[in-house]
Protein backbone atom coordinates (compact mmCIF):
# COMPACT_ATOMS: atom_id res chain seq x y z
CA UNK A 1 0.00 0.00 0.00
CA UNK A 2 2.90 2.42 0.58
CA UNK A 3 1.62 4.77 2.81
CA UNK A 4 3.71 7.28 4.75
CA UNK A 5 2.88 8.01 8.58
CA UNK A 6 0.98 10.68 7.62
CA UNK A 7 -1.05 9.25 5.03
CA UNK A 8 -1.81 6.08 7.86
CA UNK A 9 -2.62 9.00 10.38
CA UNK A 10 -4.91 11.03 7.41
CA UNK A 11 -6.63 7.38 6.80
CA UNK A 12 -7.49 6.21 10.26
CA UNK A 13 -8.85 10.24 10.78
CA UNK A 14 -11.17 10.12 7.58
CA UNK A 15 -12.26 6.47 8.45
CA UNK A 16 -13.65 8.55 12.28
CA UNK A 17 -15.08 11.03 10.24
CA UNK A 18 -17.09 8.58 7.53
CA UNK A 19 -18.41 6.40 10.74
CA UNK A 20 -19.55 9.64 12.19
CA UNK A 21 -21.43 10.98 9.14
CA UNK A 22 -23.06 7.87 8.90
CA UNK A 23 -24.18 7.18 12.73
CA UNK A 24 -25.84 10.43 11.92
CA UNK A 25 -27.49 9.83 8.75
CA UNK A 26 -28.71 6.59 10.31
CA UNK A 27 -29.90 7.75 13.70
CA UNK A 28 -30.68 11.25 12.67
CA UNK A 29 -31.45 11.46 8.72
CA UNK A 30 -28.06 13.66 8.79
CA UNK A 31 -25.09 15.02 10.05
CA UNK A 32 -26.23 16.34 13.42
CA UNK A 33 -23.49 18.42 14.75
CA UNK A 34 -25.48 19.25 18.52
CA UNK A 35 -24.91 15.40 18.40
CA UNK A 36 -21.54 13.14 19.40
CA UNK A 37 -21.01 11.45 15.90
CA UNK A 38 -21.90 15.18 14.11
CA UNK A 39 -19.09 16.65 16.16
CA UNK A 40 -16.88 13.31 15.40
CA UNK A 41 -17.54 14.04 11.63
CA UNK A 42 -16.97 18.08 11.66
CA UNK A 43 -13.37 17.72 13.74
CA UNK A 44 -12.27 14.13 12.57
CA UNK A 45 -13.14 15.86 8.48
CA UNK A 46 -11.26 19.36 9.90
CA UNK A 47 -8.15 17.18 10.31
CA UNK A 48 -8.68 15.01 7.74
CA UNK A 49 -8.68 17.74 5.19
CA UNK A 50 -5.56 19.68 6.52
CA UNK A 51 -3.68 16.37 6.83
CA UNK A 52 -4.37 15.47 3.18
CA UNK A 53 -2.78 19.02 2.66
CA UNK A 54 0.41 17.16 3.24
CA UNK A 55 -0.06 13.89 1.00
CA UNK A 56 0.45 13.92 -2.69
CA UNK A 57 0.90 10.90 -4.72
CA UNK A 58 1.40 12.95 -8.05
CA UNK A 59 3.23 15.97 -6.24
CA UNK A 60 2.67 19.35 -5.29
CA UNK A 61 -0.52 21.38 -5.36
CA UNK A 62 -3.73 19.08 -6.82
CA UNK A 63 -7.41 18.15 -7.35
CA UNK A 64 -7.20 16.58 -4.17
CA UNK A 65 -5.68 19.70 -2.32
CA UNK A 66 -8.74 21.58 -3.44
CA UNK A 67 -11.11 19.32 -2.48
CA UNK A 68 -9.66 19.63 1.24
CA UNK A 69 -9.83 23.09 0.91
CA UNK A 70 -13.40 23.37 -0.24
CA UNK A 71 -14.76 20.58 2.10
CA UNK A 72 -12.95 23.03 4.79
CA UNK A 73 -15.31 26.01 3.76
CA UNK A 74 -18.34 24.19 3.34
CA UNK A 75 -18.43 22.63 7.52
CA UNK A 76 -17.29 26.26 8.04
CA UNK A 77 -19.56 27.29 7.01
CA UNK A 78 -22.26 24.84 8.14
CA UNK A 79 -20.52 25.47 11.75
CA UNK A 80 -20.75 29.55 11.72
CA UNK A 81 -24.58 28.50 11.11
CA UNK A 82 -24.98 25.61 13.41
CA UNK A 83 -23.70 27.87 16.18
CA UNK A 84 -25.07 31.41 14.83
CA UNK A 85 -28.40 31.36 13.54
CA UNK A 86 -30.17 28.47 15.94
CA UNK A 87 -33.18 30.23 15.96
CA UNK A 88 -33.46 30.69 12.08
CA UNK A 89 -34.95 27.35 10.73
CA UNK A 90 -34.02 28.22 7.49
CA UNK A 91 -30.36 28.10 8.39
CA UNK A 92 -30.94 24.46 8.80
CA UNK A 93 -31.70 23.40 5.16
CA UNK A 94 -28.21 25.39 4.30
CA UNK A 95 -26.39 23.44 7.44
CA UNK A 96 -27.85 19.79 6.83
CA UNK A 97 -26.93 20.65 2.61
CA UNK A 98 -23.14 21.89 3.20
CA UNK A 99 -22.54 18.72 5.61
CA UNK A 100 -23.72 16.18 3.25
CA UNK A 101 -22.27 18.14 0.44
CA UNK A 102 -19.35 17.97 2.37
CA UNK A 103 -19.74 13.82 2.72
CA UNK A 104 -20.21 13.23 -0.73
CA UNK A 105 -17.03 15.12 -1.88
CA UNK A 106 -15.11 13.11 1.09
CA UNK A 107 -16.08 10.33 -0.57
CA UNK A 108 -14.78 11.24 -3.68
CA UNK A 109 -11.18 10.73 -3.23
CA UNK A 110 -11.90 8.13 -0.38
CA UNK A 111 -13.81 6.10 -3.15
CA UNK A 112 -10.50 6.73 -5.85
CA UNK A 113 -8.02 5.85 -3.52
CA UNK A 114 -9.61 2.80 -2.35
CA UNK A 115 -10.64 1.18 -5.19
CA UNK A 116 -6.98 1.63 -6.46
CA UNK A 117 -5.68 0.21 -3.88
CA UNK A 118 -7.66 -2.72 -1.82
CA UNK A 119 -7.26 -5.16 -2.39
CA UNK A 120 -3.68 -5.38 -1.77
CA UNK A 121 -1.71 -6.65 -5.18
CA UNK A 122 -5.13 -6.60 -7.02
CA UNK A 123 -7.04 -3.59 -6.67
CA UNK A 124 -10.59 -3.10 -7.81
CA UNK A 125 -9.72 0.16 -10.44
CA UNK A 126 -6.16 0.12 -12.39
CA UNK A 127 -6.21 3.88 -11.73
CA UNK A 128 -9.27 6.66 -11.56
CA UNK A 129 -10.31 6.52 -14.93
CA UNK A 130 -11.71 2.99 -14.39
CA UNK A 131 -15.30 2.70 -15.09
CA UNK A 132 -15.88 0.81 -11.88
CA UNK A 133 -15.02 4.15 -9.99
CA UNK A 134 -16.89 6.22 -11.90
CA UNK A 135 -20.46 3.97 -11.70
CA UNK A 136 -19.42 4.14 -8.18
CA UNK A 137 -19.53 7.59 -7.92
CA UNK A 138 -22.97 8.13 -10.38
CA UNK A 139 -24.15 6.05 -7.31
CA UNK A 140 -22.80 7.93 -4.77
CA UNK A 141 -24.16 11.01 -5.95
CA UNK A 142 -27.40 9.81 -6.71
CA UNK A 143 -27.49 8.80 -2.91
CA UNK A 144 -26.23 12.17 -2.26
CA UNK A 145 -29.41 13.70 -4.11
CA UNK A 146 -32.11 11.35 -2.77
CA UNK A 147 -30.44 11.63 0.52
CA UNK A 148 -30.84 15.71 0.15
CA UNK A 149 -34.64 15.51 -0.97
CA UNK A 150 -35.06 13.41 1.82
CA UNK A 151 -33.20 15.96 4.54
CA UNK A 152 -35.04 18.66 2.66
CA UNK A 153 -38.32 17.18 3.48
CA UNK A 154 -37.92 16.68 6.83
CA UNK A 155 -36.54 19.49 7.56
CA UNK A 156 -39.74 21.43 6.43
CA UNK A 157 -41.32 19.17 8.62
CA UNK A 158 -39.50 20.09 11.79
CA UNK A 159 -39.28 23.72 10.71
CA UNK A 160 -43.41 23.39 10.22
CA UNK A 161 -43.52 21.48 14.02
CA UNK A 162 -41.64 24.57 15.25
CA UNK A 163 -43.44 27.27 14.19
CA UNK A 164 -46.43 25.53 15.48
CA UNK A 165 -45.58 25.47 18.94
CA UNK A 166 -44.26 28.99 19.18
């Protein structure tokens, strides 16, 4: 596998942050950060990103850097509004969208560098332009879009239960 201590350290971190995002999307339909496996996901993912800041297979600056960066902005942002605007239920439907936008484009270079790699002396992809990674992704993001619909939904639900009972 040929990975350096970092890259061991950057794997075992993501692999916190994916069991957190889904504990939540399980036992809360998202990424709940007032809950202990939605703050797992936003600090393990925090680390995770800056970490793969320091890996590069092809060297230098690349795709992958920018992913980190962006995934960094987007629970950013979903933080500042998690922790700000409480009382504003549309904040939510911004908040629950940025964390599982966040997910999805975790799982983009989680999915590429696993498939090319495990297993170990045959991998599953020769290298990311393997169609096996790509129908993996189509069905990853169509997850990703059903899953948002759904976290759409019942978040005008809650909103709607809210508003009620003030």
């Amino acid at each position: 596998m040929n990975l350096s201590g970092l890259g061991i350290f950057h794997t075992i971190i993501g692999i916190a942050a994916l069991a957190g995002a889904i504990t939540g999307f399980i036992k809360y339909g998202k990424i709940n950060l007032a809950q202990r496996s939605g703050k797992i996901y936003l600090y393990a993912t925090v680390i995770t990103s800056l970490s793969a800041l320091g890996i590069s297979k092809a060297g230098g600056f690349n795709a992958g850097h920018v992913f980190s960066l962006f995934i960094i902005v987007l629970i950013s942002i979903a933080y500042f509004l998690f922790s700000n605007k409480k009382h504003v239920g549309k904040a939510r439907y911004f908040e629950n969208f940025l964390l599982s936008f966040s997910f999805f484009l975790s799982l983009v270079p989680t999915i590429n560098e696993t498939f090319t790699r495990v297993p170990i002396g045959h991998p599953l992809a020769k290298d990311i332009k393997d169609p096996v990674i790509g129908q993996t992704l189509l069905v990853v993001f169509l997850l990703f879009v059903v899953g948002s619909i759904f976290q759409f939904m019942k978040q005008k639900k809650e909103n709607g239960e809210i508003t009620r009972l003030q």
